[in-house]
N, C-alpha and C. Protein backbone atom coordinates (compact mmCIF):
# COMPACT_ATOMS: atom_id res chain seq x y z
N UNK A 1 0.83 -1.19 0.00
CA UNK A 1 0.00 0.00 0.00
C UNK A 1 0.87 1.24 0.00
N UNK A 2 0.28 2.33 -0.29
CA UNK A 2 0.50 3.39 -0.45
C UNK A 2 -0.13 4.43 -0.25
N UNK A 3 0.36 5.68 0.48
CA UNK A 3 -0.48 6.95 0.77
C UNK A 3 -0.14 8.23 0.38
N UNK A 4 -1.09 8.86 0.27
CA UNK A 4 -0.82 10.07 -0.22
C UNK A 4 -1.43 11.69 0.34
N UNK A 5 -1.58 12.84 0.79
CA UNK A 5 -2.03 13.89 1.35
C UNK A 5 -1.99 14.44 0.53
N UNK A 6 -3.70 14.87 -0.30
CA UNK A 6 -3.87 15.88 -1.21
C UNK A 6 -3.76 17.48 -0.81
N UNK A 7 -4.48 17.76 0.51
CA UNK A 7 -4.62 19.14 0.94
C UNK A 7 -3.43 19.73 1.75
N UNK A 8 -2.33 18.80 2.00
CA UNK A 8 -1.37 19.01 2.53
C UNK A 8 -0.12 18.50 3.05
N UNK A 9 1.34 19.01 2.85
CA UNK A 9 2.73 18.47 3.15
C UNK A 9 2.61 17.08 4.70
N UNK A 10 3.34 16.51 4.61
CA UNK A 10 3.89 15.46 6.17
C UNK A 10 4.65 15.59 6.28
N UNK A 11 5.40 16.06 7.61
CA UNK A 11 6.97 15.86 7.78
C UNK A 11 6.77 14.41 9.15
N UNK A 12 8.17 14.16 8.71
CA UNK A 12 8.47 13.19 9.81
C UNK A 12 9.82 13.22 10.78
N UNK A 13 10.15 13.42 11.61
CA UNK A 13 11.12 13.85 11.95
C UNK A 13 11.66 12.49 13.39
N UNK A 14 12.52 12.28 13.04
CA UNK A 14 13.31 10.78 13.99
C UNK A 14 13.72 11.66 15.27
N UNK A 15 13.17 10.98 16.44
CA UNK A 15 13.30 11.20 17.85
C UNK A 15 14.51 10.89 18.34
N UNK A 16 15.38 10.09 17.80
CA UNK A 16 16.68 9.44 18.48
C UNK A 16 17.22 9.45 16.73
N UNK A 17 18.64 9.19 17.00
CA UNK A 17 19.52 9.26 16.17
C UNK A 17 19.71 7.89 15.36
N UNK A 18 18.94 7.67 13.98
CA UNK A 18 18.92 6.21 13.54
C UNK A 18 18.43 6.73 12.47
N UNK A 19 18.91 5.44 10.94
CA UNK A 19 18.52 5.62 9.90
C UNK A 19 17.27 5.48 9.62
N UNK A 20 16.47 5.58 8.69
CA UNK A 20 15.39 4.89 8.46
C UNK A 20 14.89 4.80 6.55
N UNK A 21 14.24 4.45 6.52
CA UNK A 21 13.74 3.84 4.73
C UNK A 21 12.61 4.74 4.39
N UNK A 22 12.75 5.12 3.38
CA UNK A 22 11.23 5.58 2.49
C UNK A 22 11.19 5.44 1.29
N UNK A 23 9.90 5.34 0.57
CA UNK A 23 9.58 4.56 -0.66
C UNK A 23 8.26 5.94 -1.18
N UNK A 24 8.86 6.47 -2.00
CA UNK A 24 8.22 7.47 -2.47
C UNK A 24 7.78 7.41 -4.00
N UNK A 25 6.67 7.73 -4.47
CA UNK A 25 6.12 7.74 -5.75
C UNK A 25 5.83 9.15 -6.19
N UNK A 26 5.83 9.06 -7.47
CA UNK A 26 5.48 11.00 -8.13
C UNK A 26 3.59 11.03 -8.28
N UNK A 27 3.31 12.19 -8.04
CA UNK A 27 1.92 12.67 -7.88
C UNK A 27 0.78 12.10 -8.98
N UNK A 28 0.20 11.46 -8.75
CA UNK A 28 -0.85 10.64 -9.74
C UNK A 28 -2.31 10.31 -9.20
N UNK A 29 -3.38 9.63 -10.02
CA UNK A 29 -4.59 9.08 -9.39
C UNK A 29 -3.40 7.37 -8.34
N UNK A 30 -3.12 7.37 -8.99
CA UNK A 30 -2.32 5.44 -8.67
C UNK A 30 -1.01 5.82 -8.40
N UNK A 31 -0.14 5.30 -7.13
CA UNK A 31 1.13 5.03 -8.05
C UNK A 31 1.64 4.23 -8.82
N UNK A 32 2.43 4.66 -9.68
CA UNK A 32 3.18 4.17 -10.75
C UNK A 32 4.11 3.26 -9.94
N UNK A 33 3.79 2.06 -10.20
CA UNK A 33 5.43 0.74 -9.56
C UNK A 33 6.15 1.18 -10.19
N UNK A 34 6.60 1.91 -11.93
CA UNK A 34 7.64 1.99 -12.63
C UNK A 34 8.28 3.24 -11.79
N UNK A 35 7.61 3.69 -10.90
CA UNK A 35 9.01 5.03 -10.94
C UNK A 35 9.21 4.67 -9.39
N UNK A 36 8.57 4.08 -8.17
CA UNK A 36 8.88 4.04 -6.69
C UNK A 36 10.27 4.46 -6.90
N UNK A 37 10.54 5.24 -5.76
CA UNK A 37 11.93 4.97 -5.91
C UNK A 37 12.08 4.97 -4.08
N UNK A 38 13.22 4.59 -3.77
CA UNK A 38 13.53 3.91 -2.26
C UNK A 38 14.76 4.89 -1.63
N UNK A 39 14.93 5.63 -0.49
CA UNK A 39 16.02 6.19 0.03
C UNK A 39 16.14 5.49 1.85
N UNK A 40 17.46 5.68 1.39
CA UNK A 40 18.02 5.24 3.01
C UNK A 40 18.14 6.95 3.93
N UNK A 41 17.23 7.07 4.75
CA UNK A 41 17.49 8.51 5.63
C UNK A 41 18.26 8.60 6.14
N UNK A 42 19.71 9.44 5.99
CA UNK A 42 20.80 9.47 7.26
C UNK A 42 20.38 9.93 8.89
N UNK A 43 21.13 9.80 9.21
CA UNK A 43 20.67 10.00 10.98
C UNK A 43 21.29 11.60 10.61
N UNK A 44 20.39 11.90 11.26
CA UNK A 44 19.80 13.45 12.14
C UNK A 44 19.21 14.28 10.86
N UNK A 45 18.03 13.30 10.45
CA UNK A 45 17.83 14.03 9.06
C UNK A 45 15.89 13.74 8.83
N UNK A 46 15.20 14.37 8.63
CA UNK A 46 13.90 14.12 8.98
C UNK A 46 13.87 14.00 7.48
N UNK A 47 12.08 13.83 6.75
CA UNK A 47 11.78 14.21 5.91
C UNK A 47 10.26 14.97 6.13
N UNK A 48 9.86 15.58 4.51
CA UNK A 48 8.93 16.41 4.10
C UNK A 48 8.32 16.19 2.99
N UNK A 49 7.15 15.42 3.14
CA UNK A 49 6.37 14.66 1.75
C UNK A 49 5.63 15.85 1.45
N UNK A 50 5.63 16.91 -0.11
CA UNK A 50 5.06 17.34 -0.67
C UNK A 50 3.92 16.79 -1.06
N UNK A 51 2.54 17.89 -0.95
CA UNK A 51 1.49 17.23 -1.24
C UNK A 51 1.41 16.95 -2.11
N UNK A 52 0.51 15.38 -2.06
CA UNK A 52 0.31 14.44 -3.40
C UNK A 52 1.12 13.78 -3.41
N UNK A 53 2.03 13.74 -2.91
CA UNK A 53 3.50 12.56 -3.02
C UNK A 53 3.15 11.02 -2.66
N UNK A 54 2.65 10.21 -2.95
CA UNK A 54 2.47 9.21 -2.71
C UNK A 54 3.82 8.41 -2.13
N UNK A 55 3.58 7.90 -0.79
CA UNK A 55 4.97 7.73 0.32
C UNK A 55 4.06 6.03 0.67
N UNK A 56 5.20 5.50 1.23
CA UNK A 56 4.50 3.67 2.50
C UNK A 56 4.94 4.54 3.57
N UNK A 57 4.00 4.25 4.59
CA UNK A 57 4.49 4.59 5.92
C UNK A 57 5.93 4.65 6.70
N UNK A 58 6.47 4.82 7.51
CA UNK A 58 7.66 4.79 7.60
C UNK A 58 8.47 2.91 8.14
N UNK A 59 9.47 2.97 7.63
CA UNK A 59 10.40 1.68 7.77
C UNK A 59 11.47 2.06 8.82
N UNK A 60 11.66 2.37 9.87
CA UNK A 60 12.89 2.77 10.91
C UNK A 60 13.58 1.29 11.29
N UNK A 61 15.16 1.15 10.88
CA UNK A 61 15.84 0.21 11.65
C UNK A 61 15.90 0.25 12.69
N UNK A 62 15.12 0.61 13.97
CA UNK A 62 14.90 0.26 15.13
C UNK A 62 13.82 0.69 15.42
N UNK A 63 13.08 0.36 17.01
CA UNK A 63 11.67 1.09 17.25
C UNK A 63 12.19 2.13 18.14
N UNK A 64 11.60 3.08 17.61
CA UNK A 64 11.58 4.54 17.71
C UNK A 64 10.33 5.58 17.77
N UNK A 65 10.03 6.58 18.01
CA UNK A 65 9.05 7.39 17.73
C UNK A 65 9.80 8.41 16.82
N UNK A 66 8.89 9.13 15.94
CA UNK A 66 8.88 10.31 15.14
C UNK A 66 7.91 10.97 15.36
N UNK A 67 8.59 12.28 15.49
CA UNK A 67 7.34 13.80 15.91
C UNK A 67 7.11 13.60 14.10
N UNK A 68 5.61 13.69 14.04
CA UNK A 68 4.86 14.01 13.01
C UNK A 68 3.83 14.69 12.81
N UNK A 69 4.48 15.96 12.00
CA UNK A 69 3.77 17.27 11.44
C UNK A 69 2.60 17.33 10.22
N UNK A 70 1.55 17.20 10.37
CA UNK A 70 0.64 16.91 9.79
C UNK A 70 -0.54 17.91 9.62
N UNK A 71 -0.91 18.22 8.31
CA UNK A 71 -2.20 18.85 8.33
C UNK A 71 -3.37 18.95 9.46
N UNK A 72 -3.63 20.07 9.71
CA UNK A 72 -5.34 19.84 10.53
C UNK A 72 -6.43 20.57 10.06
N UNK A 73 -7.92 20.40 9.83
CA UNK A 73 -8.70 21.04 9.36
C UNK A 73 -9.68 20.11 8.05
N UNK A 74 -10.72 21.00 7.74
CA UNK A 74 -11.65 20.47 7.06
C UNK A 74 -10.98 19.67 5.65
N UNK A 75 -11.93 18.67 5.48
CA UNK A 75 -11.40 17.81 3.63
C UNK A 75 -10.67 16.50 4.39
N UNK A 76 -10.59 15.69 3.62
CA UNK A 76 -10.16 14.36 3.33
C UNK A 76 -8.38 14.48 3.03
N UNK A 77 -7.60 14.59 3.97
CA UNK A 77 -6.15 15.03 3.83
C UNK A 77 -5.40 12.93 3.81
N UNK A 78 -6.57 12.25 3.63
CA UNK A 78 -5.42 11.24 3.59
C UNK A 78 -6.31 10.21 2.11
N UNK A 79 -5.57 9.30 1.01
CA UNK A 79 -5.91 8.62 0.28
C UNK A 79 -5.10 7.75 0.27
N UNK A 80 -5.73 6.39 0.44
CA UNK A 80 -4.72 5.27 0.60
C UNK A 80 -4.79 4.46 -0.54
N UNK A 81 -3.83 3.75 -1.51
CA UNK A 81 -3.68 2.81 -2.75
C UNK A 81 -3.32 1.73 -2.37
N UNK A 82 -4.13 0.16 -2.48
CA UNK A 82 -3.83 -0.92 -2.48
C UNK A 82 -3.31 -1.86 -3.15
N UNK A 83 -1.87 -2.03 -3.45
CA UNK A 83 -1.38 -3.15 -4.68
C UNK A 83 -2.21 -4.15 -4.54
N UNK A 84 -2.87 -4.81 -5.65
CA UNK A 84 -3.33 -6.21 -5.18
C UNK A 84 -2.80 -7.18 -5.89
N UNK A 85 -2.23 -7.12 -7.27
CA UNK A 85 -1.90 -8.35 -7.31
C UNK A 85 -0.46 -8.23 -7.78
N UNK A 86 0.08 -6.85 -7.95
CA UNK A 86 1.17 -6.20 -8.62
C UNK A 86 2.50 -6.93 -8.06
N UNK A 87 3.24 -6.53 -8.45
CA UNK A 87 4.91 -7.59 -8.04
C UNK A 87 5.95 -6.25 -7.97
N UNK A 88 6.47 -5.72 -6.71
CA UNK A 88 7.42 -4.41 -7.01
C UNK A 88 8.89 -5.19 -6.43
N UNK A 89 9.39 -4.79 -7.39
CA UNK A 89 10.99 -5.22 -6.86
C UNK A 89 12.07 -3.98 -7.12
N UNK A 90 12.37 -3.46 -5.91
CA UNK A 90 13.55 -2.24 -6.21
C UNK A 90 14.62 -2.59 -6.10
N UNK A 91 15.36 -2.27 -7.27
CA UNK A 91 16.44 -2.24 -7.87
C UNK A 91 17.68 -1.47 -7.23
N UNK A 92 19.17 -1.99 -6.95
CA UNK A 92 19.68 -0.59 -6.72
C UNK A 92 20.42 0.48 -7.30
């Protein structure tokens, strides 16, 4: 699966000092499997999903919390996409 915030940016920001994974897609009705592309987050380094960015929730190599900055207010700020039978394999 996959999500996306039409009415507004997400930041995520790592509480303790550790890498973590994200899997980001470019702005569409669907994401595109052809373009995911995958980053390793360095430590002491948050991110900031532009709206519409279709992102997977977060992957942290350890359990951790992240302060997360998020829209508030009227409208539907979250759309979720379900692979169902699709096959994604990232490349490096």
């Amino acid at each position: 699966m996959m999500e996306k915030h039409p009415l507004g940016s997400q930041a995520f920001i790592p509480m303790e000092d550790t890498k973590f994974l994200v899997f980001v897609a470019p702005r569409g009705d669907k994401p595109d499997i052809n373009k995911i592309q995958s980053f390793l987050v360095p430590k002491q380094t948050g991110v900031n999903y532009k709206t519409g960015i279709w992102h997977f929730p977060l992957i942290s190599v350890k359990n951790m919390n992240f302060l997360i900055v998020d829209r508030k207010g009227k409208g539907n700020n979250l759309v979720i996409y379900k692979f169902k039978k699709d096959k994604i394999i990232l490349k490096k």
